[in-house]
Protein backbone atom coordinates (compact mmCIF):
# COMPACT_ATOMS: atom_id res chain seq x y z
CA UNK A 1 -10.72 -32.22 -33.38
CA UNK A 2 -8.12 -34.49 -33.53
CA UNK A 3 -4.39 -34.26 -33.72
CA UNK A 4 -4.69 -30.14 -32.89
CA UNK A 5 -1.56 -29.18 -30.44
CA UNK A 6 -2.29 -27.85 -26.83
CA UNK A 7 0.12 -26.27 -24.41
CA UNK A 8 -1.11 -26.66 -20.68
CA UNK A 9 -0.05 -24.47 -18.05
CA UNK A 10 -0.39 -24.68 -14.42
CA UNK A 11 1.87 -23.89 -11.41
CA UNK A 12 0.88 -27.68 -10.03
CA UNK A 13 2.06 -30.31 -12.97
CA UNK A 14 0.48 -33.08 -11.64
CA UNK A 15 -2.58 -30.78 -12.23
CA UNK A 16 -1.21 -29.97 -16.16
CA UNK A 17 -0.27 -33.63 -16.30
CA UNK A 18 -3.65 -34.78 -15.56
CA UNK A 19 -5.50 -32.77 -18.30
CA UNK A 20 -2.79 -33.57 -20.67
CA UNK A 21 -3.60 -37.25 -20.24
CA UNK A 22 -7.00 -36.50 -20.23
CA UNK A 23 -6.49 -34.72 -23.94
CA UNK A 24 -3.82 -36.88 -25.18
CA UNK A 25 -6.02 -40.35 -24.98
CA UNK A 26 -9.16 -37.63 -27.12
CA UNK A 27 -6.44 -37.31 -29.83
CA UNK A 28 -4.79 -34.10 -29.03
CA UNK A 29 -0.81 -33.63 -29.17
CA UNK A 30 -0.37 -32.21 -25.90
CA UNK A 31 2.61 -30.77 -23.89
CA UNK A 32 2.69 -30.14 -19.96
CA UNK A 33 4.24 -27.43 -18.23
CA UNK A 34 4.69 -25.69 -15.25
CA UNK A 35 6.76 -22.76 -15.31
CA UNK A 36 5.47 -20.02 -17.80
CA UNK A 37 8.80 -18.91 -18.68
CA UNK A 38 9.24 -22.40 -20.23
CA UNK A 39 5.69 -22.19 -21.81
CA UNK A 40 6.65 -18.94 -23.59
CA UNK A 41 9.66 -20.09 -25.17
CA UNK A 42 8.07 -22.86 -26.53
CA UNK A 43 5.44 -20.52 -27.79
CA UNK A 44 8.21 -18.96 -29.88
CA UNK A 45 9.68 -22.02 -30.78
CA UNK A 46 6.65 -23.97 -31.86
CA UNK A 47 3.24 -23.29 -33.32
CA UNK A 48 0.12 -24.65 -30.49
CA UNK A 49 -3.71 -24.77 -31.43
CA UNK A 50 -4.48 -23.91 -27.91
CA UNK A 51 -3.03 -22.52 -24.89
CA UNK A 52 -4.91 -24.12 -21.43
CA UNK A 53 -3.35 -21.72 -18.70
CA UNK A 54 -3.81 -21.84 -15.13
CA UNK A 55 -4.66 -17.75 -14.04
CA UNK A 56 -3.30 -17.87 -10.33
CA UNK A 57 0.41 -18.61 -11.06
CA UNK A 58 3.15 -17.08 -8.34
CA UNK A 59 5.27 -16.00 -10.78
CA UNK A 60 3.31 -14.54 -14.04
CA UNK A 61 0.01 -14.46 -13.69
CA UNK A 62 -2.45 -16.53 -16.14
CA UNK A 63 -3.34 -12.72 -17.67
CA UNK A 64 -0.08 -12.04 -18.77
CA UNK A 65 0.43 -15.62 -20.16
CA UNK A 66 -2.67 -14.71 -22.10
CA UNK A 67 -1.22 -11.44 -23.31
CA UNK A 68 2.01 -12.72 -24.13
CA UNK A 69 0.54 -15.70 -26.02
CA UNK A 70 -1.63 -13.57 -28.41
CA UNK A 71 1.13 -11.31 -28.98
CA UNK A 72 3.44 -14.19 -29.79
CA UNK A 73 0.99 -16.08 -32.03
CA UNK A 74 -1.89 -14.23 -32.55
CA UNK A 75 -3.65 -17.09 -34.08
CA UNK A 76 -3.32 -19.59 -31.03
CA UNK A 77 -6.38 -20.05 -29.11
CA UNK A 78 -5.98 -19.38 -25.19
CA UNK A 79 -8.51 -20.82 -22.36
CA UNK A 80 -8.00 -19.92 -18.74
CA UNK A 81 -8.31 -22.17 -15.70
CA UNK A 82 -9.16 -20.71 -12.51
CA UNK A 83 -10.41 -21.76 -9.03
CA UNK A 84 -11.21 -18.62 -8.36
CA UNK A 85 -13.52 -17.44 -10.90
CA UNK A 86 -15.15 -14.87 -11.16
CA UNK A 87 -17.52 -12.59 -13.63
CA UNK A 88 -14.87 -9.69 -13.43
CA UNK A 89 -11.64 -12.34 -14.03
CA UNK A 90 -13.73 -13.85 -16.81
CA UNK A 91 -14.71 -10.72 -18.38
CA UNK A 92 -11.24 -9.61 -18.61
CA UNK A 93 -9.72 -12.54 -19.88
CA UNK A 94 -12.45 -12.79 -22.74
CA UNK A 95 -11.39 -8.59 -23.41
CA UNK A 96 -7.78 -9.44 -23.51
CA UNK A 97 -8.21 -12.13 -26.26
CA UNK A 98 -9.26 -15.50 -24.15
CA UNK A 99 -11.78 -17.79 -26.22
CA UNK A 100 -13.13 -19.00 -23.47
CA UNK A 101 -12.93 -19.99 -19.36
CA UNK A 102 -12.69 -22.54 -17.21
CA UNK A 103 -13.55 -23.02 -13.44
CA UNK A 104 -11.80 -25.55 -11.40
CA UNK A 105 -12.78 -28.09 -10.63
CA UNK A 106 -14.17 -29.24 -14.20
CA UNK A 107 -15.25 -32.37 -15.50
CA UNK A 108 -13.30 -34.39 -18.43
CA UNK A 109 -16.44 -33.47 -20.26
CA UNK A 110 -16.56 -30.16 -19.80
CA UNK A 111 -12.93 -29.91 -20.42
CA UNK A 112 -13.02 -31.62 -23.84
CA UNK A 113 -16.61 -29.66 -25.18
CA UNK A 114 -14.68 -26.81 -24.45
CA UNK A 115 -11.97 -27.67 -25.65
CA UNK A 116 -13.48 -29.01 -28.62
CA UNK A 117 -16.16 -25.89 -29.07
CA UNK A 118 -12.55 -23.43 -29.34
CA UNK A 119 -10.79 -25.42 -31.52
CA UNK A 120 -13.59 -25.37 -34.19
CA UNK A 121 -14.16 -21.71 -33.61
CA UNK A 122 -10.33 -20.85 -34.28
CA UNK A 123 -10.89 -22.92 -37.43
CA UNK A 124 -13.56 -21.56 -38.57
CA UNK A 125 -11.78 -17.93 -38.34
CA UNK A 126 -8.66 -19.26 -39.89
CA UNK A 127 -10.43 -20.82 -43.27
CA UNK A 128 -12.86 -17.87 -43.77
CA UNK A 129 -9.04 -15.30 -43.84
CA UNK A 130 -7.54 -18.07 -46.09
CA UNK A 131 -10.93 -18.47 -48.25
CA UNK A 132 -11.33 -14.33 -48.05
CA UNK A 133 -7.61 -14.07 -49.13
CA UNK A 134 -8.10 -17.12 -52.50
CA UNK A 135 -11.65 -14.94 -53.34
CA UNK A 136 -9.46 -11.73 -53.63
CA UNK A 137 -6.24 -13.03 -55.27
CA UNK A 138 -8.55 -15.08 -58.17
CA UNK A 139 -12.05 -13.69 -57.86
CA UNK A 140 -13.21 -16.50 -59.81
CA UNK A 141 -15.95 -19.08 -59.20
CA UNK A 142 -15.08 -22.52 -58.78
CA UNK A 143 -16.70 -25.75 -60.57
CA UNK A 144 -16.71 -29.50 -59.30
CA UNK A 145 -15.54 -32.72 -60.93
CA UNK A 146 -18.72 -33.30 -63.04
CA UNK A 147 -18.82 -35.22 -65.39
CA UNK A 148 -19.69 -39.51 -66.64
CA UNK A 149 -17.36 -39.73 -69.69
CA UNK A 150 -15.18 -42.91 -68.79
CA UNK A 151 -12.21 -40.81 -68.06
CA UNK A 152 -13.90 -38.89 -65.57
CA UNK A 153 -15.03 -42.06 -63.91
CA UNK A 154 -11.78 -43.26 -63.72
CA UNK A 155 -10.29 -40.14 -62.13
CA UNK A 156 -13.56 -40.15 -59.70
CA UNK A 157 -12.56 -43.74 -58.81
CA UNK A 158 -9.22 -43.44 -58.38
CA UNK A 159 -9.29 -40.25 -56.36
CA UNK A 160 -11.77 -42.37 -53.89
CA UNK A 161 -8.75 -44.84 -53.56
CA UNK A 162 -5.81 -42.15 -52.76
CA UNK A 163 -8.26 -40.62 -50.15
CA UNK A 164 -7.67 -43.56 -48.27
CA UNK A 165 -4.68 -42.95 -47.10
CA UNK A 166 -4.02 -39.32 -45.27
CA UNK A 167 -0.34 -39.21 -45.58
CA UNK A 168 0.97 -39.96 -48.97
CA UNK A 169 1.86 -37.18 -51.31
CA UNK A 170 0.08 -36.86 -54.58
CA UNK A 171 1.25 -35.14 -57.67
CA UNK A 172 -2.02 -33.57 -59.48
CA UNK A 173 -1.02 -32.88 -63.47
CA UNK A 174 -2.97 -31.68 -66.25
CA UNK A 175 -3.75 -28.54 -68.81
CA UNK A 176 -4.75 -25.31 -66.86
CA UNK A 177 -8.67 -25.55 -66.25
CA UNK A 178 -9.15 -29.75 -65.62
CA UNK A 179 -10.24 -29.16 -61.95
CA UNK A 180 -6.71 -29.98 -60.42
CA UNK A 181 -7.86 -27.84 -57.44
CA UNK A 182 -10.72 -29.62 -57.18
CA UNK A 183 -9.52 -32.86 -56.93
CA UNK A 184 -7.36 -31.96 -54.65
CA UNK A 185 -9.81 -30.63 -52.65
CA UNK A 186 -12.44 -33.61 -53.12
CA UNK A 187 -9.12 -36.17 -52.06
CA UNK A 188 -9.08 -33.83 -48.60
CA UNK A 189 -12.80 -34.27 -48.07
CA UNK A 190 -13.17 -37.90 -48.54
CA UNK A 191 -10.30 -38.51 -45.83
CA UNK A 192 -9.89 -38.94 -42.36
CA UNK A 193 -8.14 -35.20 -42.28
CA UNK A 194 -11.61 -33.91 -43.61
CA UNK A 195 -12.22 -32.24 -40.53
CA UNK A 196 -8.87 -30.25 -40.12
CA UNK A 197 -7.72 -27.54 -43.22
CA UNK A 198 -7.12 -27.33 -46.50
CA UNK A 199 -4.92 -24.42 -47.72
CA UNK A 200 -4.11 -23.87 -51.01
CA UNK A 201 -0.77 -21.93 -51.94
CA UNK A 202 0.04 -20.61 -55.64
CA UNK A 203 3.55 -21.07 -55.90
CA UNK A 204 3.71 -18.92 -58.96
CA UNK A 205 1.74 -15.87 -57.56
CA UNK A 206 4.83 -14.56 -55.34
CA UNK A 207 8.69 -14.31 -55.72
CA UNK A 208 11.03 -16.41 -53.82
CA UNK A 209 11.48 -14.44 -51.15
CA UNK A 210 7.29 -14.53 -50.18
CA UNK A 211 6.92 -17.17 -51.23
CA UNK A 212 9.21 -19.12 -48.27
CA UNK A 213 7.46 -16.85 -45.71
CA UNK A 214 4.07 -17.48 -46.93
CA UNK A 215 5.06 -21.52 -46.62
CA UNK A 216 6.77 -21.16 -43.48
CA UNK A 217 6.15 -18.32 -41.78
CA UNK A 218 8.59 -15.50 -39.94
CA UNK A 219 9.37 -14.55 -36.94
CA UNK A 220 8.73 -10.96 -36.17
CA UNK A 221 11.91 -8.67 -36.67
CA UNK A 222 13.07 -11.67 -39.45
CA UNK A 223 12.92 -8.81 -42.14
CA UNK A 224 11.87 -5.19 -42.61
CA UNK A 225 8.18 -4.85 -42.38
CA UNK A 226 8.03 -8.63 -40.18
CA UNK A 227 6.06 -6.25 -37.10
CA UNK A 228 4.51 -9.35 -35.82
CA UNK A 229 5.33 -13.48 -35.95
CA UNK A 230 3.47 -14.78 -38.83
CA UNK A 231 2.42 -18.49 -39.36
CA UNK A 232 3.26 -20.06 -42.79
CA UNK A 233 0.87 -22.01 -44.45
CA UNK A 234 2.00 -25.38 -43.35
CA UNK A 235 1.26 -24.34 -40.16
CA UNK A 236 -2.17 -23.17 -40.22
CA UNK A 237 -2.26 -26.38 -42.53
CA UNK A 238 -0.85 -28.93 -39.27
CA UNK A 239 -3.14 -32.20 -39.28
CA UNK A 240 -5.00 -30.93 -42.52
CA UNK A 241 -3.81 -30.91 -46.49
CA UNK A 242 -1.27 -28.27 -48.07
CA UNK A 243 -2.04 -27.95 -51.84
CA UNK A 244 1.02 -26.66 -53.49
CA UNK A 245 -0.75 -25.30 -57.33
CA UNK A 246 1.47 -24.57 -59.83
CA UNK A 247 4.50 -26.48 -58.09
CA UNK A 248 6.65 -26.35 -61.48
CA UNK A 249 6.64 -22.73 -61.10
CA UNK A 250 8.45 -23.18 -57.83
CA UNK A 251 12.42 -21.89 -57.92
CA UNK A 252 14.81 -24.34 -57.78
CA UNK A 253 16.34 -22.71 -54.56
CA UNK A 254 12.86 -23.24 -52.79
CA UNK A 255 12.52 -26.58 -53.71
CA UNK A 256 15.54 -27.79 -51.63
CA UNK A 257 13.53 -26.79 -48.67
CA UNK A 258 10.54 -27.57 -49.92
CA UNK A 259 11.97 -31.21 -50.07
CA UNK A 260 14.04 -31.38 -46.70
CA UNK A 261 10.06 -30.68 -44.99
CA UNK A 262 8.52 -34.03 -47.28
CA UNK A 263 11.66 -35.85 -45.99
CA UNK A 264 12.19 -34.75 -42.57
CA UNK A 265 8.64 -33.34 -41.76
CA UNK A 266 10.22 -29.86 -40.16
CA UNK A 267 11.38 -26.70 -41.41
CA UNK A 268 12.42 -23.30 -40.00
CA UNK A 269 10.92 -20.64 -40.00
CA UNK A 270 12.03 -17.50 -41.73
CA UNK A 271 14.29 -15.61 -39.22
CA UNK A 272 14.23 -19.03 -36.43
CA UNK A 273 16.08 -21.05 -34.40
CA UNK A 274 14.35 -23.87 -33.71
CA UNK A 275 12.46 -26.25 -36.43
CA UNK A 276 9.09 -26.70 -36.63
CA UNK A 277 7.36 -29.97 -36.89
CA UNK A 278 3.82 -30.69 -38.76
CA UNK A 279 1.61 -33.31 -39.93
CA UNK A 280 0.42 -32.31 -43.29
CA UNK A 281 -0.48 -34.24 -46.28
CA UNK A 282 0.94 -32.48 -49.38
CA UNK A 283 -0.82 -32.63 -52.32
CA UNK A 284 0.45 -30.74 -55.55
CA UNK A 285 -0.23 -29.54 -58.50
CA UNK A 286 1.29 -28.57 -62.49
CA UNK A 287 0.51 -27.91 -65.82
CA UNK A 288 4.10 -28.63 -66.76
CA UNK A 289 5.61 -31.62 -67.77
CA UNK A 290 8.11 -31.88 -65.00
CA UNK A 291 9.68 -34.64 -66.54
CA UNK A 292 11.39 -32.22 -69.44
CA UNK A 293 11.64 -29.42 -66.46
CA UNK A 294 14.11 -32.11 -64.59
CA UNK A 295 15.72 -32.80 -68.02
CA UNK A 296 16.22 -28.34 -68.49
CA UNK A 297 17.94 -28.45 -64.98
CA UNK A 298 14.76 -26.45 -63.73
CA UNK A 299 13.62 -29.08 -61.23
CA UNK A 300 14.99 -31.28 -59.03
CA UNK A 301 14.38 -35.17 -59.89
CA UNK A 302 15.03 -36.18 -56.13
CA UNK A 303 11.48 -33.70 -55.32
CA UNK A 304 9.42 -34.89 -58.24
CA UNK A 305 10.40 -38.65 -57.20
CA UNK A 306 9.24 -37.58 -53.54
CA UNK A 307 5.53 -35.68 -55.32
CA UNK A 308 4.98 -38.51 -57.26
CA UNK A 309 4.26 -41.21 -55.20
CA UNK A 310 0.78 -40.83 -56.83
CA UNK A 311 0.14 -39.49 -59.82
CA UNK A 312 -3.26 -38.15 -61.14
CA UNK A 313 -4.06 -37.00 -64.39
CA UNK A 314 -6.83 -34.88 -65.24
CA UNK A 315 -8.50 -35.49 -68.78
CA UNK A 316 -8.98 -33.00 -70.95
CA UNK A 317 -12.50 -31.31 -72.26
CA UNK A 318 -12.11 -31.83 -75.58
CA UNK A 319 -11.26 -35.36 -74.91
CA UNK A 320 -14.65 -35.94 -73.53
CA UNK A 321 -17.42 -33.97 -75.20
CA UNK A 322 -20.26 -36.29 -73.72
CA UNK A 323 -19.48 -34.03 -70.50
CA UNK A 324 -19.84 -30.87 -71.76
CA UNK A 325 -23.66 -30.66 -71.20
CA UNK A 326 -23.86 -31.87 -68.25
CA UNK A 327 -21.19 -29.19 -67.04
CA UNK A 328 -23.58 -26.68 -68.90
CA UNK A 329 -26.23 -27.67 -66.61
CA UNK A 330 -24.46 -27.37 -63.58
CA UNK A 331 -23.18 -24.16 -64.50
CA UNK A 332 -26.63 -23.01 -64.84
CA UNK A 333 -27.06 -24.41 -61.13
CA UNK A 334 -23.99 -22.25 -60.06
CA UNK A 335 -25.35 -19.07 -61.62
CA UNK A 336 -28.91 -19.19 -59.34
CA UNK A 337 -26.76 -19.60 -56.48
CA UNK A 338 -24.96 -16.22 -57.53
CA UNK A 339 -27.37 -14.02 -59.14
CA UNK A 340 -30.62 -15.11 -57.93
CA UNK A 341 -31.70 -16.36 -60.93
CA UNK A 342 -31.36 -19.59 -63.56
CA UNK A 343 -28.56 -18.89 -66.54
CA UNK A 344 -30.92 -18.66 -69.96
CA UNK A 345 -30.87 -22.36 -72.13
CA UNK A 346 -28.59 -22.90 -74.31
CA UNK A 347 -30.84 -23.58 -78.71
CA UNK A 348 -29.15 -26.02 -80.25
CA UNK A 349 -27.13 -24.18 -82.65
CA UNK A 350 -25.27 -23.07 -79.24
CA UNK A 351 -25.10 -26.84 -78.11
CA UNK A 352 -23.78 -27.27 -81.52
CA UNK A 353 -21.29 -24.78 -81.01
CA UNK A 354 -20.11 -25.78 -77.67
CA UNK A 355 -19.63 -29.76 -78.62
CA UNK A 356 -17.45 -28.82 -81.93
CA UNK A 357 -15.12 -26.41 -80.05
CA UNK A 358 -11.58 -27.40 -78.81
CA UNK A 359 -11.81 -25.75 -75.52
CA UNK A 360 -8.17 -25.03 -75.36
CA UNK A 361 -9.20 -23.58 -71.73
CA UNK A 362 -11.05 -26.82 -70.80
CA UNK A 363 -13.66 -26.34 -68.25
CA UNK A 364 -12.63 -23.37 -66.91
CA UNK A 365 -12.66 -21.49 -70.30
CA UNK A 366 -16.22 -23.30 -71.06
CA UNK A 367 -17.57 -22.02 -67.52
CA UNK A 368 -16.35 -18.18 -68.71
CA UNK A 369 -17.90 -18.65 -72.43
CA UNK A 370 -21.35 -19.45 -70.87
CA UNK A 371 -20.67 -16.57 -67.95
CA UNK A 372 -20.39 -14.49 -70.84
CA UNK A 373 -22.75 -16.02 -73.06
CA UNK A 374 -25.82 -15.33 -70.07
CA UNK A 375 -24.79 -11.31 -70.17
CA UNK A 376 -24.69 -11.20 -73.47
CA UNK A 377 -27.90 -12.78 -74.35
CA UNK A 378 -30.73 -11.13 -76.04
CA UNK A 379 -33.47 -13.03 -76.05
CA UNK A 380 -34.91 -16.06 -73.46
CA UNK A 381 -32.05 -18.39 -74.37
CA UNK A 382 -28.57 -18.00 -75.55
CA UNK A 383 -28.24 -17.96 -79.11
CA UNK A 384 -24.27 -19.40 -80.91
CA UNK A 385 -23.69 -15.69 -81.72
CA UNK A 386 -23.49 -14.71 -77.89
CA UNK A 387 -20.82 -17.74 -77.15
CA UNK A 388 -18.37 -15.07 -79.41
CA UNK A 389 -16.63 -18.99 -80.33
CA UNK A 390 -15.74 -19.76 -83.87
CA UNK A 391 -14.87 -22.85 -84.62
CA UNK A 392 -12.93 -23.22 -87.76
CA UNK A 393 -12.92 -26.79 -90.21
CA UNK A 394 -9.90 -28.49 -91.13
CA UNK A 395 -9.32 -27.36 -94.51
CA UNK A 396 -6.88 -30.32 -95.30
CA UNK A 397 -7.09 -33.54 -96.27
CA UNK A 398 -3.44 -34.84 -95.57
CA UNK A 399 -3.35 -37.37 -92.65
CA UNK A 400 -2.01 -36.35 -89.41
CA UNK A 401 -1.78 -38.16 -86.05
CA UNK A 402 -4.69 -37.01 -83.58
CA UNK A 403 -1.42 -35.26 -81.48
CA UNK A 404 -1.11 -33.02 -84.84
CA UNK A 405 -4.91 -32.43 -85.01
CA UNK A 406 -5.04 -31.09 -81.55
CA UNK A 407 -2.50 -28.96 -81.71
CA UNK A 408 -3.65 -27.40 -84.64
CA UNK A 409 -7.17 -27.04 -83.73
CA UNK A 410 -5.30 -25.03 -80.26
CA UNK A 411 -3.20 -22.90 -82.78
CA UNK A 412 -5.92 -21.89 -84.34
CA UNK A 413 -8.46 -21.05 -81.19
CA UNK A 414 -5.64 -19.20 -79.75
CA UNK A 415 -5.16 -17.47 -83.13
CA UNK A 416 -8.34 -16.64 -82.92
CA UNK A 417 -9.00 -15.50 -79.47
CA UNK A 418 -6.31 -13.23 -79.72
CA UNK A 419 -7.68 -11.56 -82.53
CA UNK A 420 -10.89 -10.79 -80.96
CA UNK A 421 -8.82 -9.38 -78.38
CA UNK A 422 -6.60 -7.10 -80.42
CA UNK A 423 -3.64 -9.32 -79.37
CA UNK A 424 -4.25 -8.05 -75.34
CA UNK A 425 -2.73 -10.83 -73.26
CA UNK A 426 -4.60 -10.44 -70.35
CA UNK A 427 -7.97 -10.00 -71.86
CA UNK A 428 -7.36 -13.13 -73.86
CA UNK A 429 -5.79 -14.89 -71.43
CA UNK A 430 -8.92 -14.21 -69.08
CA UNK A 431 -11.56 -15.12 -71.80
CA UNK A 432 -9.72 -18.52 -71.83
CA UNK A 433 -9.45 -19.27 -68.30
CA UNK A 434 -5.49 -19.69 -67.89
CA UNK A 435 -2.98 -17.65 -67.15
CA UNK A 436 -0.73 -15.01 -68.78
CA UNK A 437 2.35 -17.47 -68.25
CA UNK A 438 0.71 -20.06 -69.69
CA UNK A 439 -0.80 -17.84 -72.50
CA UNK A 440 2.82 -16.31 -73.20
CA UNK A 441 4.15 -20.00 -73.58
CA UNK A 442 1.65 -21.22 -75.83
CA UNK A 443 2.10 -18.55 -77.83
CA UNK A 444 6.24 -19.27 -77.92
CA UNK A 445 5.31 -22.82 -78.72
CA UNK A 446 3.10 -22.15 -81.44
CA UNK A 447 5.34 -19.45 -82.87
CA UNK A 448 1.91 -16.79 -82.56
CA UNK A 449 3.34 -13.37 -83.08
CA UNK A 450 1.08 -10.49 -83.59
CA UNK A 451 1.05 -8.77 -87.04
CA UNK A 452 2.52 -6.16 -88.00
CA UNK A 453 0.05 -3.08 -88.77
């Protein structure tokens, strides 16, 4: 795996010299020491991949390294060398917390498969906590960018082209439910950083004071309740892609150090002395038009200038209703893979229904409607009824611009939503697919107010 960081301890440094060559020309970022007092504090100071440590040291044995290294950074892979290895040595280093064990002398092939074999292992581990962590906070299912209207083409094409390069941040914007997440997730896997994670952060899901933990980490004893050293998420995202959703929900105090990291490509930990350094692609994301948040002093123009080096804007459902049956098909796909069993067809009242609606929720809000649609389904197929969508005519014939259109047809399926809902925010908010914040400003924009009984 390339561009992963590896510590390598051994009393002889000619010895950690040589594997560090050995790793460094394989890709690695490697850093040679002999003296495991050094080797701890850089532990502390920066974040390694791996730890290679010799076990027979004269002054702290490769065993306490190990123990000292987990407890430092619980996440960092350790591998001990040995010459004299045995079953018992190897059986206690694997109990302790080693990944794995090496006897000297060892080939440059067995050192890299090994090498190699942890690395993936550890990443493995990491991504199924982050992915276990995401399934909790959203418990929803995910869709992909499907879809051959000409807009979706275009975003297809140009999201090939950004993948390209692996270093240049991109600025995702669109309504909630386009598949922002998605592209930002199909940019990772079409580039060269495929291989290494993707971590996704919600940067309106936690208050200030998380949230610059969760990004970069804390040392232990940096606040009450910091027991252990935690890694942030650019960390665990070094050599991968951070995906920053909801960035214009970000405070303006975070974005200052937000933007010192895109500029200087460090940051300190919560509670540390020393910076960190990472190589991580940053790709965010907004449903806001940061433009008028710069212009309401609620984000900084100098970190919008630094996002946007590539824009990408995801088109809207209702903008291209040739899509929506193929995204009813693959939906149906999605729900085998769940329950077991195909979704029930749509008659074509239903398809009807679905191609004249305004999907203020966009794809998201479509995938719930036909989630709900499959439960709610009497018979072999799912008649308009069980969609629970009403779509409403235009009952005026003065001109208005298509801007004015859309905006009314929104007003109105909010309107409506709500009332199904007996004007509960959450529940409506859910049945759309977006979130209460954005539900709450919508319904400030359109002046919605609930009725007095």
């Amino acid at each position: 795996m390339p561009n992963q960081s590896v510590l390598i301890l051994d009393d002889s440094l000619q010895q950690a010299e040589l594997v560090s060559d050995i790793l460094s020309q394989a890709g690695y970022r490697t850093t040679a020491l002999s003296n495991p007092l050094q080797a701890m504090e850089e532990l502390k100071g920066s974040f390694f991949h791996l730890v290679l440590t010799d076990l027979s040291m004269p002054e702290i044995s490769g065993m306490e390294v190990l123990r000292e290294a987990k407890q430092i950074s619980p996440e960092t892979a350790v591998i001990i060398m040995t010459a004299y290895g045995t079953i018992e040595n190897a059986v206690e280093a694997i109990k302790i917390g080693a990944s794995d064990y090496l006897t000297k002398p060892f080939s440059t092939d067995q050192l890299l498969i090994t090498v190699d074999r942890v690395l993936k292992s550890q990443q493995v581990v990491m991504e199924n906590r982050l992915l276990k962590e995401r399934l909790e906070v959203s418990g929803k299912d995910e869709f992909e960018l499907v879809g051959n209207h000409a807009s979706m083409l275009k975003i297809k094409e140009l999201i090939h082209r950004v993948a390209q390069d692996s270093k240049t941040p991109v600025l995702i914007t669109g309504e909630s439910g386009t598949g922002k997440e998605l592209a930002a997730r199909a940019i990772h896997r079409l580039s060269v950083r495929k291989e290494n994670p993707f971590i996704a952060v919600n940067c309106a899901a936690l208050p200030v004071g998380l949230l610059e933990s969760e990004l970069f980490g804390h040392e232990k004893g940096a606040f009450t309740g910091a027991n252990t050293r935690r890694l942030g998420r650019f960390m665990l995202a070094d050599s991968g892609t951070l995906f920053l959703d909801e960035i214009g929900e970000m405070d303006i105090s975070m974005q200052s150090k937000l933007l010192r990291v895109l500029q200087e490509g460090e940051f300190m930990m919560v509670g540390g002395t020393r910076p960190q350094r990472v190589d991580v692609r940053v790709i965010s994301a907004t449903n806001r038009n940061l433009l008028q948040e710069i212009r309401a002093g609620r984000f900084r123009e100098d970190l919008y200038y630094r996002l946007n080096v590539i824009p990408v804007v995801m088109p809207l459902l209702r903008d291209r209703v040739s899509d929506i049956l193929p995204l009813v098909e693959h939906f149906r796909q999605q729900y085998w893979r769940r329950h077991g069993r195909m979704a029930p067809m749509l008659t074509p009242e239903a398809q009807e229904v679905l191609q004249n609606y305004n999907f203020p929720g966009n794809v998201r809000e479509l995938f719930n409607v036909l989630e709900r649609g499959s439960l709610l389904a009497h018979g072999p197929q799912i008649e308009a009824e069980d969609l629970g969508l009403v779509c409403t005519p235009a009952v005026s014939n003065a001109p208005v611009s298509l801007r004015e259109a859309s905006e009314e047809a929104e007003r109105q399926a909010l309107a409506d939503a709500l009332e199904r809902h007996h004007w509960n925010q959450r529940s409506t908010s859910s049945a759309l697919g977006i979130s209460e914040r954005t539900l709450r400003y919508r319904l400030q924009r359109y002046n919605l107010r609930k009725p007095r009984s």
